[in-house]
N, C-alpha and C. Protein backbone atom coordinates (compact mmCIF):
# COMPACT_ATOMS: atom_id res chain seq x y z
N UNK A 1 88.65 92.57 120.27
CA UNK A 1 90.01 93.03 120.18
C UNK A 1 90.91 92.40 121.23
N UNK A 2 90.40 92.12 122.47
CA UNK A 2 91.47 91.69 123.75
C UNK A 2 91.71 90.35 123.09
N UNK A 3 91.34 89.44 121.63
CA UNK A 3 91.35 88.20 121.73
C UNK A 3 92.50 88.29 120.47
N UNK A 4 92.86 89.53 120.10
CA UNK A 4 93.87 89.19 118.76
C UNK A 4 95.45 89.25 119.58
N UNK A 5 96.28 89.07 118.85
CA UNK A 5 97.68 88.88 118.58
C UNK A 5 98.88 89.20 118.12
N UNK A 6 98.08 90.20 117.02
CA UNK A 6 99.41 90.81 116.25
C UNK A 6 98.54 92.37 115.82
N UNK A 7 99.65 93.36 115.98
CA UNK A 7 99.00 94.80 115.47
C UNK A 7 100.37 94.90 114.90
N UNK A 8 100.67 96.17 114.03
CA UNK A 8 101.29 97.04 113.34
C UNK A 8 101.68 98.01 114.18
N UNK A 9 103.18 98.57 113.43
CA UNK A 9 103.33 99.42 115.14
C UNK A 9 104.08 100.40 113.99
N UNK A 10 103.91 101.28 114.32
CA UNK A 10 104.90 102.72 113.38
C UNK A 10 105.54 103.95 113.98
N UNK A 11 106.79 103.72 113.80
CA UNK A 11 107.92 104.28 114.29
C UNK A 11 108.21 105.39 113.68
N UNK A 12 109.27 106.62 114.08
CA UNK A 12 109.63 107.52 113.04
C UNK A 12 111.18 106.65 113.10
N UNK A 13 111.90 106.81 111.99
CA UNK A 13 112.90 105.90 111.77
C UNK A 13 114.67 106.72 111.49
N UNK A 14 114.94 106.28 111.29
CA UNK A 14 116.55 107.69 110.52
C UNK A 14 115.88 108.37 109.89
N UNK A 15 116.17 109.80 109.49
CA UNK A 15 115.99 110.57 108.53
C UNK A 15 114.54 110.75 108.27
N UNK A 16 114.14 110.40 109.33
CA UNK A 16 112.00 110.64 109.54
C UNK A 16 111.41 109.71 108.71
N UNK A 17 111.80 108.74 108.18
CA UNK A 17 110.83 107.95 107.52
C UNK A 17 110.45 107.32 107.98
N UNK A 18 109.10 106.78 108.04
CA UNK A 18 108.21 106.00 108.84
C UNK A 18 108.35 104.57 108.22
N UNK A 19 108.37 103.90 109.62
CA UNK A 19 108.58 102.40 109.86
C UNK A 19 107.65 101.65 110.20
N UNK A 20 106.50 100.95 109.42
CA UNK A 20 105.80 99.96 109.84
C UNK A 20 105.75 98.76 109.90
N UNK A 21 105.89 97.61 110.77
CA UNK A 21 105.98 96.62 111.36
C UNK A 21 104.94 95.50 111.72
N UNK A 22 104.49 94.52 111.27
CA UNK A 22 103.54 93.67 112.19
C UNK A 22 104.64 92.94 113.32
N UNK A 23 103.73 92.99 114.87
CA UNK A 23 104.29 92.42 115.54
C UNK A 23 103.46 91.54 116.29
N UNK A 24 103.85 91.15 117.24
CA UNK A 24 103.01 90.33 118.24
C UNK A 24 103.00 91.10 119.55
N UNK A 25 101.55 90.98 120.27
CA UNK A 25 101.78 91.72 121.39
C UNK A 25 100.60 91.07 122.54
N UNK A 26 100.90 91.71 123.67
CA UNK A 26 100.19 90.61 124.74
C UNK A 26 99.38 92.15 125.38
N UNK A 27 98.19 92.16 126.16
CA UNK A 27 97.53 92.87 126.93
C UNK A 27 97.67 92.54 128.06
N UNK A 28 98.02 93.76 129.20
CA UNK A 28 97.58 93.42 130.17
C UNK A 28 97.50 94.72 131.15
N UNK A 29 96.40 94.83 131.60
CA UNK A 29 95.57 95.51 133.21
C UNK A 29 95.69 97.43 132.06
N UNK A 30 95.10 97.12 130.78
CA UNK A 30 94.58 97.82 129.68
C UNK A 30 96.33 98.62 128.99
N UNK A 31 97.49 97.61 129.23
CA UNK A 31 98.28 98.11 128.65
C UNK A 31 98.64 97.44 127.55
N UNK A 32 99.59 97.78 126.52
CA UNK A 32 100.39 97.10 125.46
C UNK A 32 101.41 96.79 125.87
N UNK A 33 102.39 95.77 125.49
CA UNK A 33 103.05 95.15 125.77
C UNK A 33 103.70 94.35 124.22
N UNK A 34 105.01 95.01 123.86
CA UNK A 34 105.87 94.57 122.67
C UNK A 34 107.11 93.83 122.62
N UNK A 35 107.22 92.91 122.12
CA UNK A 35 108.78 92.37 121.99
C UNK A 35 109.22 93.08 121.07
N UNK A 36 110.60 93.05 121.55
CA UNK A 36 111.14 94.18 120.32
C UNK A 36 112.60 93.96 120.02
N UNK A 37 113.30 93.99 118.97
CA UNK A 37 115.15 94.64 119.24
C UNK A 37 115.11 95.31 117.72
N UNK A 38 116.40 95.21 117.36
CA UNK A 38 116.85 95.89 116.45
C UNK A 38 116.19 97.33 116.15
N UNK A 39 115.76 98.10 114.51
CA UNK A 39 115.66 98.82 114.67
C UNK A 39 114.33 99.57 115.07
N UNK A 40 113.67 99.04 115.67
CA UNK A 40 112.13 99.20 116.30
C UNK A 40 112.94 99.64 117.42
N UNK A 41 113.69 99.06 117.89
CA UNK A 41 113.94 99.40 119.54
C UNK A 41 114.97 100.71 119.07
N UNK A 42 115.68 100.65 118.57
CA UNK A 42 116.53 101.69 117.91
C UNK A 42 115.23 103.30 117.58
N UNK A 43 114.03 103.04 117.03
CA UNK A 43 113.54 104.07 116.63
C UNK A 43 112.71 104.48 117.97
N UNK A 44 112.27 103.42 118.73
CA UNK A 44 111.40 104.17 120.04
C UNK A 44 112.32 104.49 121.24
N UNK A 45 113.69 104.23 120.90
CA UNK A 45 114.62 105.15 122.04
C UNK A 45 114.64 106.50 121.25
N UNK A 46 114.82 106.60 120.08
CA UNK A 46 115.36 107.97 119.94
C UNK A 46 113.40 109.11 119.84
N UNK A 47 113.08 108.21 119.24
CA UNK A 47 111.53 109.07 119.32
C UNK A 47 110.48 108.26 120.08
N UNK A 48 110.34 108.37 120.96
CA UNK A 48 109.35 107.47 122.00
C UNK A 48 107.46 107.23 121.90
N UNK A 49 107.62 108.40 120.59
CA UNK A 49 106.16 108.49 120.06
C UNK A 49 106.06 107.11 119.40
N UNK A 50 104.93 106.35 119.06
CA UNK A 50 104.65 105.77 118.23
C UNK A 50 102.82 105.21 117.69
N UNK A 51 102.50 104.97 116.85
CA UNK A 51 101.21 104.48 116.44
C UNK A 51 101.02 103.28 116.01
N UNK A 52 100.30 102.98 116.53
CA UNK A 52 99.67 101.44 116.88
C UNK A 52 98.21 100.94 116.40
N UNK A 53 98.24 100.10 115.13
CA UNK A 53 96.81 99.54 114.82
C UNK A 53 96.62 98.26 115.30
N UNK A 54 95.32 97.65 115.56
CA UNK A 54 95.08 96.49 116.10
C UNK A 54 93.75 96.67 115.19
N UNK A 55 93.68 95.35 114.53
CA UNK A 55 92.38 95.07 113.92
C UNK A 55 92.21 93.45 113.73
N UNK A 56 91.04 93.10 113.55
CA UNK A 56 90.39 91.80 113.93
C UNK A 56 90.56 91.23 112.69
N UNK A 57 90.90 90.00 112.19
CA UNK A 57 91.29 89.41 110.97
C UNK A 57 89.72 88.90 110.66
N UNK A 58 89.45 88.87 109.39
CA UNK A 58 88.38 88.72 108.75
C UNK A 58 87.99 88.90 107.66
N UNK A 59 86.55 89.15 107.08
CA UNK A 59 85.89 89.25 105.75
C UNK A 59 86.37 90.80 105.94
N UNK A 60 86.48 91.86 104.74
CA UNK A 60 86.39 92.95 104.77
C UNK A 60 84.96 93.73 105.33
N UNK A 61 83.58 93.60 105.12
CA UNK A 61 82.60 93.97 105.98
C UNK A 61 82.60 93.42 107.02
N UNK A 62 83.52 92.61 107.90
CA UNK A 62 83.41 92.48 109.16
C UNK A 62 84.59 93.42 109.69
N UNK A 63 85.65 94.00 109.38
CA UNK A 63 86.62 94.29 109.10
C UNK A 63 86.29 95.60 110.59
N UNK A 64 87.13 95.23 111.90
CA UNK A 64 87.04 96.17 112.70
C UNK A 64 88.56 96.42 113.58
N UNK A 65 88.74 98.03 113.72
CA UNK A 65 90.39 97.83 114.04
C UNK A 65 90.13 99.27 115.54
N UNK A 66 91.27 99.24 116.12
CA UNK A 66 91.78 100.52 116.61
C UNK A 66 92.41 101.22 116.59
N UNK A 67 92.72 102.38 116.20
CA UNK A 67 94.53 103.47 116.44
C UNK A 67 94.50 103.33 117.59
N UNK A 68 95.98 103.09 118.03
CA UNK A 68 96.12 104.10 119.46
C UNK A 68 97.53 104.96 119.23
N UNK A 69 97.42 105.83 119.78
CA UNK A 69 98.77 106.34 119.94
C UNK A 69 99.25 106.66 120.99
N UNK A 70 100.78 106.41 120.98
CA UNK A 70 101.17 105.94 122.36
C UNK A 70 102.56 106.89 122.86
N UNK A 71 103.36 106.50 123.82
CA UNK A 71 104.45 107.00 124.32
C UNK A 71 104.74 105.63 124.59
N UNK A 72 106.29 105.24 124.72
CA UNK A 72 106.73 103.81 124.47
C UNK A 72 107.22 104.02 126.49
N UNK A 73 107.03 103.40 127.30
CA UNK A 73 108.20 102.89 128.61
C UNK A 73 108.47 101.47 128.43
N UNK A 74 110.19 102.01 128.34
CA UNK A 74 110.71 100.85 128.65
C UNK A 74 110.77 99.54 130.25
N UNK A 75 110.58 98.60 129.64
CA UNK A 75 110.64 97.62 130.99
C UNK A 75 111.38 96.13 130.47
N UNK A 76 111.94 96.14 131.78
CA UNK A 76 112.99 95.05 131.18
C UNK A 76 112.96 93.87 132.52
N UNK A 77 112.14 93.22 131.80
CA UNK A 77 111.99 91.71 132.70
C UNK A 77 112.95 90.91 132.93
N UNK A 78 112.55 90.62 134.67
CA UNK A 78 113.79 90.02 135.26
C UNK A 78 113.18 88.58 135.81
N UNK A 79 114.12 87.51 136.09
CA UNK A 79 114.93 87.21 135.46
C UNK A 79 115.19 86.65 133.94
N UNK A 80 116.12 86.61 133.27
CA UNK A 80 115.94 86.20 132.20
C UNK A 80 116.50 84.75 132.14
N UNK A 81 115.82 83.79 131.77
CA UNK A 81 115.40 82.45 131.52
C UNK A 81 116.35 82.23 130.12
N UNK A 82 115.81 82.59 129.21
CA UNK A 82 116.75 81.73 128.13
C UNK A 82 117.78 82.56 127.05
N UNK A 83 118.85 82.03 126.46
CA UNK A 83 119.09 83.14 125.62
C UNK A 83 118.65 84.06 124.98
N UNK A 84 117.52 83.86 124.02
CA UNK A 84 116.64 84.74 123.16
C UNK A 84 116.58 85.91 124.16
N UNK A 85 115.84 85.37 125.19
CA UNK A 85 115.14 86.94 125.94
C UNK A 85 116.25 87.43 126.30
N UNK A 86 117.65 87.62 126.48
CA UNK A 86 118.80 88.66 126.64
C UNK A 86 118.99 89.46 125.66
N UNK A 87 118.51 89.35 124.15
CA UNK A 87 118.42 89.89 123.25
C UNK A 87 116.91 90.89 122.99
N UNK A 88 115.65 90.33 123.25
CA UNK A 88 114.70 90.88 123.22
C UNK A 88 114.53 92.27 124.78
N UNK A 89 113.76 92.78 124.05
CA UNK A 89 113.07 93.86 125.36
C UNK A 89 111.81 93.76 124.87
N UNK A 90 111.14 94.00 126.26
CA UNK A 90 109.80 94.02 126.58
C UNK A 90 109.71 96.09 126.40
N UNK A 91 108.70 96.57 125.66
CA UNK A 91 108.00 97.78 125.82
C UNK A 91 106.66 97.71 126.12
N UNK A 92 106.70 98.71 127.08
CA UNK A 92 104.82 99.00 127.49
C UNK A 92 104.49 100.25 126.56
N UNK A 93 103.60 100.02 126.30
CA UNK A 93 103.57 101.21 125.41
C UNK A 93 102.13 102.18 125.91
């Protein structure tokens, strides 16, 4: 699992409907770590809960994943280097 790249992340969204997403995400010192904007970042300000799968790409009998469920903190990396990242936020989740 520390060697994949992308998990699914699920939000509660307007009006409670659930929002699922593949994203990309980085590990580090056993945390998550999300790029994020629009309405992902929009749904973990207003509900900070969210659920998180990570599973290993493969044959279906090799087929191995994790839930986690999380509480989102925000962190906002300094300095910022190029345009893009003034638009993105970093979440630890």
């Amino acid at each position: 699992m520390l060697s994949e790249s992308h998990l699914r992340i699920a939000t509660v969204g307007p009006g409670s409907e659930i929002n699922l997403m593949p994203m990309t995400f980085g590990w580090a010192n056993g945390l998550v770590y999300i790029f994020a904007r629009g309405q992902k970042v929009a749904n973990l300000r207003r509900k900070p809960t969210t659920t998180i799968l990570i599973d290993t790409v493969g044959s279906w009998r090799e087929l191995q994943g994790v839930m986690i469920r999380a509480r989102r903190k925000y962190w906002k990396p300094q300095p910022y280097t190029t345009k893009n990242a003034r638009r993105n936020r970093c979440w630890l989740l």
